[in-house]
Protein backbone atom coordinates (compact mmCIF):
# COMPACT_ATOMS: atom_id res chain seq x y z
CA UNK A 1 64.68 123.69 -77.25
CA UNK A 2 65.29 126.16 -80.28
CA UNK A 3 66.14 129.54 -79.90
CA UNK A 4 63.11 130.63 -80.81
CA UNK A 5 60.98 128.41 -78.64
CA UNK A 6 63.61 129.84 -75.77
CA UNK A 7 62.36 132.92 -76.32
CA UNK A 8 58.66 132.50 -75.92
CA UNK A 9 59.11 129.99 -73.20
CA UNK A 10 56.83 132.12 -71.00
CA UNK A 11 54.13 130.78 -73.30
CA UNK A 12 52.38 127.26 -71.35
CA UNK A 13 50.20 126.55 -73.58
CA UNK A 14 51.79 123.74 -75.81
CA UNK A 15 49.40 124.68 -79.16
CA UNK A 16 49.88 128.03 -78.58
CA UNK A 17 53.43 128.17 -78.37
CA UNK A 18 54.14 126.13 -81.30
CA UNK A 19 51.64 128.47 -83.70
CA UNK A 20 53.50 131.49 -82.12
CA UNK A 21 56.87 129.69 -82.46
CA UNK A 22 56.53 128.88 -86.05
CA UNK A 23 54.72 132.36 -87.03
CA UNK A 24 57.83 133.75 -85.41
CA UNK A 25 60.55 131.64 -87.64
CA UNK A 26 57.83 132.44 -91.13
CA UNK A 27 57.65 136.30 -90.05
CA UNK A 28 61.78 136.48 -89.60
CA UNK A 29 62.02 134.48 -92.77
CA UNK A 30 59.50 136.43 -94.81
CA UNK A 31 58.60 139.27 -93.69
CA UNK A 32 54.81 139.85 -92.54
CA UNK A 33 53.04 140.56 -95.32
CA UNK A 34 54.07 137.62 -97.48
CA UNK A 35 53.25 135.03 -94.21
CA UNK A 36 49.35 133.68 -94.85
CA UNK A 37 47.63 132.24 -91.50
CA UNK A 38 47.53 128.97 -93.35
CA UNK A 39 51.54 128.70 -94.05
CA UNK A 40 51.32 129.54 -90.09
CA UNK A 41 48.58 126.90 -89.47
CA UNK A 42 50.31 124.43 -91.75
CA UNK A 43 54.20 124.93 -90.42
CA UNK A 44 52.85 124.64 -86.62
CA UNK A 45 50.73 121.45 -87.28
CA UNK A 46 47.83 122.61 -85.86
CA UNK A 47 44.19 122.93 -88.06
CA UNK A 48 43.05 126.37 -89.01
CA UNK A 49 40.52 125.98 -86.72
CA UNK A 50 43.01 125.86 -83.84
CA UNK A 51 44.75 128.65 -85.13
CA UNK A 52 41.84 130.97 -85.21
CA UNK A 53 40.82 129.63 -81.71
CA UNK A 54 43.86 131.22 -80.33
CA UNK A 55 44.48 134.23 -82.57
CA UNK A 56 42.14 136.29 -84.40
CA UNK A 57 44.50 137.25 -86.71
CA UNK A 58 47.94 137.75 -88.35
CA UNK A 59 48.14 141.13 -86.82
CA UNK A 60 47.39 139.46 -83.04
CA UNK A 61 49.58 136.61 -83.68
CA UNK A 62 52.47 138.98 -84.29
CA UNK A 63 51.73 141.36 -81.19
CA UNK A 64 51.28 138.21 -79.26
CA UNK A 65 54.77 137.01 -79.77
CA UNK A 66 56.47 140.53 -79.41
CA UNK A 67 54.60 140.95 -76.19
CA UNK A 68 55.93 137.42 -75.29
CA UNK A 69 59.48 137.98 -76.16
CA UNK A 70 59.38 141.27 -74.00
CA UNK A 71 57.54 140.04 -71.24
CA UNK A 72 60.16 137.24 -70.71
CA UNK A 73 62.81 139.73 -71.09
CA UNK A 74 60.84 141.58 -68.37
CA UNK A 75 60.06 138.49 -65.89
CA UNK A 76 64.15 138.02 -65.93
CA UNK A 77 64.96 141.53 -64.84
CA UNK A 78 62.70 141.34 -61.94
CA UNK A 79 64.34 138.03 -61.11
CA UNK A 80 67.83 139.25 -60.78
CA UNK A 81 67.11 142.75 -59.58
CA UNK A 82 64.18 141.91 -57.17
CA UNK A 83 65.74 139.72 -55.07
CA UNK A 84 68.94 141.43 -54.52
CA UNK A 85 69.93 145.09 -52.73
CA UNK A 86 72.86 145.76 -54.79
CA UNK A 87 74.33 148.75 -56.05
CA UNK A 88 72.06 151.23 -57.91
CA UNK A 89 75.43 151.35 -60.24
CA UNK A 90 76.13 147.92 -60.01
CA UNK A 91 72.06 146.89 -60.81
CA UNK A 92 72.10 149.53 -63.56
CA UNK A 93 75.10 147.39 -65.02
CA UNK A 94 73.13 144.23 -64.97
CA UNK A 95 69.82 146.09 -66.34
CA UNK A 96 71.83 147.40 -69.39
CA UNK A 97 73.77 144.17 -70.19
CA UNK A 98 70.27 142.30 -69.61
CA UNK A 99 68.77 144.87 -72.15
CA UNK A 100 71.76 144.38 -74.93
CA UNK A 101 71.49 141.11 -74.85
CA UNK A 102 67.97 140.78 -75.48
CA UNK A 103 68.30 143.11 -78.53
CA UNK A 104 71.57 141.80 -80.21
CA UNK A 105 69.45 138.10 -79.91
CA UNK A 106 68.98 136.79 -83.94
CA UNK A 107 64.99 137.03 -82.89
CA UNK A 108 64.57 140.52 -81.70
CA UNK A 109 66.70 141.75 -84.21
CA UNK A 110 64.82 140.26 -87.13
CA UNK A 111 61.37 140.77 -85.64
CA UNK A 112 62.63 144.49 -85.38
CA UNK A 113 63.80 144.46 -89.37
CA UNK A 114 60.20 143.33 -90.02
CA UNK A 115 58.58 146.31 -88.40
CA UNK A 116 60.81 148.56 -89.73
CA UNK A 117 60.21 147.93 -93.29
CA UNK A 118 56.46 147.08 -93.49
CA UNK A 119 55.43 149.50 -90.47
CA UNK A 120 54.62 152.38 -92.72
CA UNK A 121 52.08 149.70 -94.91
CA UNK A 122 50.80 148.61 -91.98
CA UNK A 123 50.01 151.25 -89.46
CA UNK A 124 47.90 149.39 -87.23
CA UNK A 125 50.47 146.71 -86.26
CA UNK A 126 53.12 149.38 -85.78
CA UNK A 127 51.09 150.77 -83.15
CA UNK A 128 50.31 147.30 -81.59
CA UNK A 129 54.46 146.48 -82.11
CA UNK A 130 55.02 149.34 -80.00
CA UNK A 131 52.61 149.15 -77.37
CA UNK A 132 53.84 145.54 -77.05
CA UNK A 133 57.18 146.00 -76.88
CA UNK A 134 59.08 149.54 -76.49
CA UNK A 135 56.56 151.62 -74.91
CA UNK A 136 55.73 148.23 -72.35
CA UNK A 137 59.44 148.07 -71.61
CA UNK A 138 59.56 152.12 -71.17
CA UNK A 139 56.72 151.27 -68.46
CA UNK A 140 58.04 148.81 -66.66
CA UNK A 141 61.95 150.91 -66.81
CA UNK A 142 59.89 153.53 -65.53
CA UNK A 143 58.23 151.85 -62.82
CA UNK A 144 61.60 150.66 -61.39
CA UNK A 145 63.35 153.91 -61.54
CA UNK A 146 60.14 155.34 -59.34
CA UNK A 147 61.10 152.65 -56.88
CA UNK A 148 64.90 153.85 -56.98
CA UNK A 149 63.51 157.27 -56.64
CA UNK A 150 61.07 156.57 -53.68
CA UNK A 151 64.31 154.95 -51.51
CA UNK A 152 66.72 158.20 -51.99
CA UNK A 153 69.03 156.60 -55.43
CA UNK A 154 68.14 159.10 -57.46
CA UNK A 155 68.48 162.70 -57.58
CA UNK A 156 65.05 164.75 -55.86
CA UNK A 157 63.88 165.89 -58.71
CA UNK A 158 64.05 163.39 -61.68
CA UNK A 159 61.33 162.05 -63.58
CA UNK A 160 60.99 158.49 -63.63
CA UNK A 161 59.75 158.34 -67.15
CA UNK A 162 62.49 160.33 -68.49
CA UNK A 163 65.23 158.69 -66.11
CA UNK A 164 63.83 155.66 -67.87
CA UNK A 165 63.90 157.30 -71.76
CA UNK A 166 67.83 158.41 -70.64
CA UNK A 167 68.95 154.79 -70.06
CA UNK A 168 67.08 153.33 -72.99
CA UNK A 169 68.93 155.98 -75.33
CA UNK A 170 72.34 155.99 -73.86
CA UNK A 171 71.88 152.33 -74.62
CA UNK A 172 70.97 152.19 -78.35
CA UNK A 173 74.36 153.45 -79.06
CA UNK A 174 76.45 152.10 -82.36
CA UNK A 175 76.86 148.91 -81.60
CA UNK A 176 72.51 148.64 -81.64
CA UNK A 177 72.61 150.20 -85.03
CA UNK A 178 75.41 147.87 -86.23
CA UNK A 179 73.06 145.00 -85.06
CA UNK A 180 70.07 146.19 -86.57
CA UNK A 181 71.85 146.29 -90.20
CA UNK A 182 72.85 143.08 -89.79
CA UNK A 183 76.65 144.40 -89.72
CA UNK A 184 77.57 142.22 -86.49
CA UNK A 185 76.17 139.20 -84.61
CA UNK A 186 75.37 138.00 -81.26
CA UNK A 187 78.89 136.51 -80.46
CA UNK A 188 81.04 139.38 -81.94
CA UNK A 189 79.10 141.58 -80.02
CA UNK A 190 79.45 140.14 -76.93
CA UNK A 191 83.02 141.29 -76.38
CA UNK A 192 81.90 144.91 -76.43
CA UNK A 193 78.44 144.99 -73.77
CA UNK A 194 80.16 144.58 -70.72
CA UNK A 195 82.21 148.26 -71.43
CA UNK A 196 79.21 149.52 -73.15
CA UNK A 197 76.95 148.79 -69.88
CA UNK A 198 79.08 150.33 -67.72
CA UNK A 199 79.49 153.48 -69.39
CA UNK A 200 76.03 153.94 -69.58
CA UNK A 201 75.96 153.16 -66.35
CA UNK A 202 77.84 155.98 -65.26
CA UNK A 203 76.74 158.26 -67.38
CA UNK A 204 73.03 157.68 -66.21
CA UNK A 205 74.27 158.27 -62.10
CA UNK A 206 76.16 161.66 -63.63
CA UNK A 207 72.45 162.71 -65.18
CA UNK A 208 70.35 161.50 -62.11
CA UNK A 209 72.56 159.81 -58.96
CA UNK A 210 72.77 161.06 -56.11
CA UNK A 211 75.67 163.13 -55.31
CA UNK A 212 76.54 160.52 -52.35
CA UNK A 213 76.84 158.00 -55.02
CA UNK A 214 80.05 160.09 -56.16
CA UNK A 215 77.98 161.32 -59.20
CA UNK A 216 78.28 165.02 -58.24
């Protein structure tokens, strides 16, 4: 399985996936204006008719995938944190490494490049981008931190939305940027996440734990 596919293996619908996989590999490689629904049609091997049957659009077919990507990214969290009473410090370890790792991955970082630089032409998908993909992952953060709240790991009187907005930040430190420009890859990167995580980590349970944690 290609990376790509990988990343939208959430998707069970084999037609489906393959338009969304190849849209995804045209959008990274092109950019989203210059991709036509028939390049998308053509490069998946499916008839236009097909492709329209699934997506009513180029502007659906590109939320679809983001939401994908993110909603696998999502489904894995839950799996390792769900199942497991750790450590709020030691599960807020695993949630930022989980995060970094997601981002630094060729995909997200491309998909991201391609929002950036046709967002302001294209208004409409920027919204649908974000609703897709930061502000569902901001809700779902959010959600979890509530639960962390509701069993006495976090400080009385934080906000679980902002808890949430905290972490995301203190994660999208240099090392995001440097990825984003293209400056360093996934492997080179992969020395530094494990230090990154865990100062964010700590600085998060300074801002919001508990002072029993020994976050006074």
């Amino acid at each position: 399985m290609s990376a790509t596919a990988e990343f939208l293996s959430d998707v069970s619908n084999p037609k489906r996936h393959a338009i969304m996989a190849a849209a995804a590999e045209l959008f990274m490689a092109e950019g989203y204006a210059a991709v036509s629904m028939d390049a998308v049609a053509k490069t998946s091997g499916v008839s236009k008719a097909t492709l329209y049957a699934h997506f009513s659009g180029k502007e659906a077919l590109f939320e679809a995938i983001v939401a994908a990507g993110c909603e696998h990214m999502r489904e894995q969290a839950e799996e390792f944190l769900g199942g497991h009473d750790r450590p709020l410090r030691e599960a807020l370890v695993e949630l930022g490494l989980h995060w970094l790792r997601f981002m630094l991955r060729r995909q997200v970082r491309a998909l991201h490049r391609v929002m950036i630089a046709e967002g302001v032409r294209f208004p409409a998908l920027a919204r649908a981008f974000y609703a897709a993909g930061p502000q569902a992952m901001h809700s779902w953060l959010s959600g979890w931190m509530a639960g962390e709240l509701a069993r006495g790991r976090l400080r009385p009187e934080v906000r679980p939305a902002q808890a949430a907005e905290h972490f995301l930040s203190l994660l999208r430190g240099d090392l995001f940027v440097r990825a984003t420009l293209g400056l360093v890859g996934e492997d080179a990167a992969a020395a530094e996440l494990q230090g990154i995580a865990e100062q964010v980590a700590d600085t998060f349970l300074r801002l919001h734990g508990v002072p029993a944690d020994g976050f006074a």
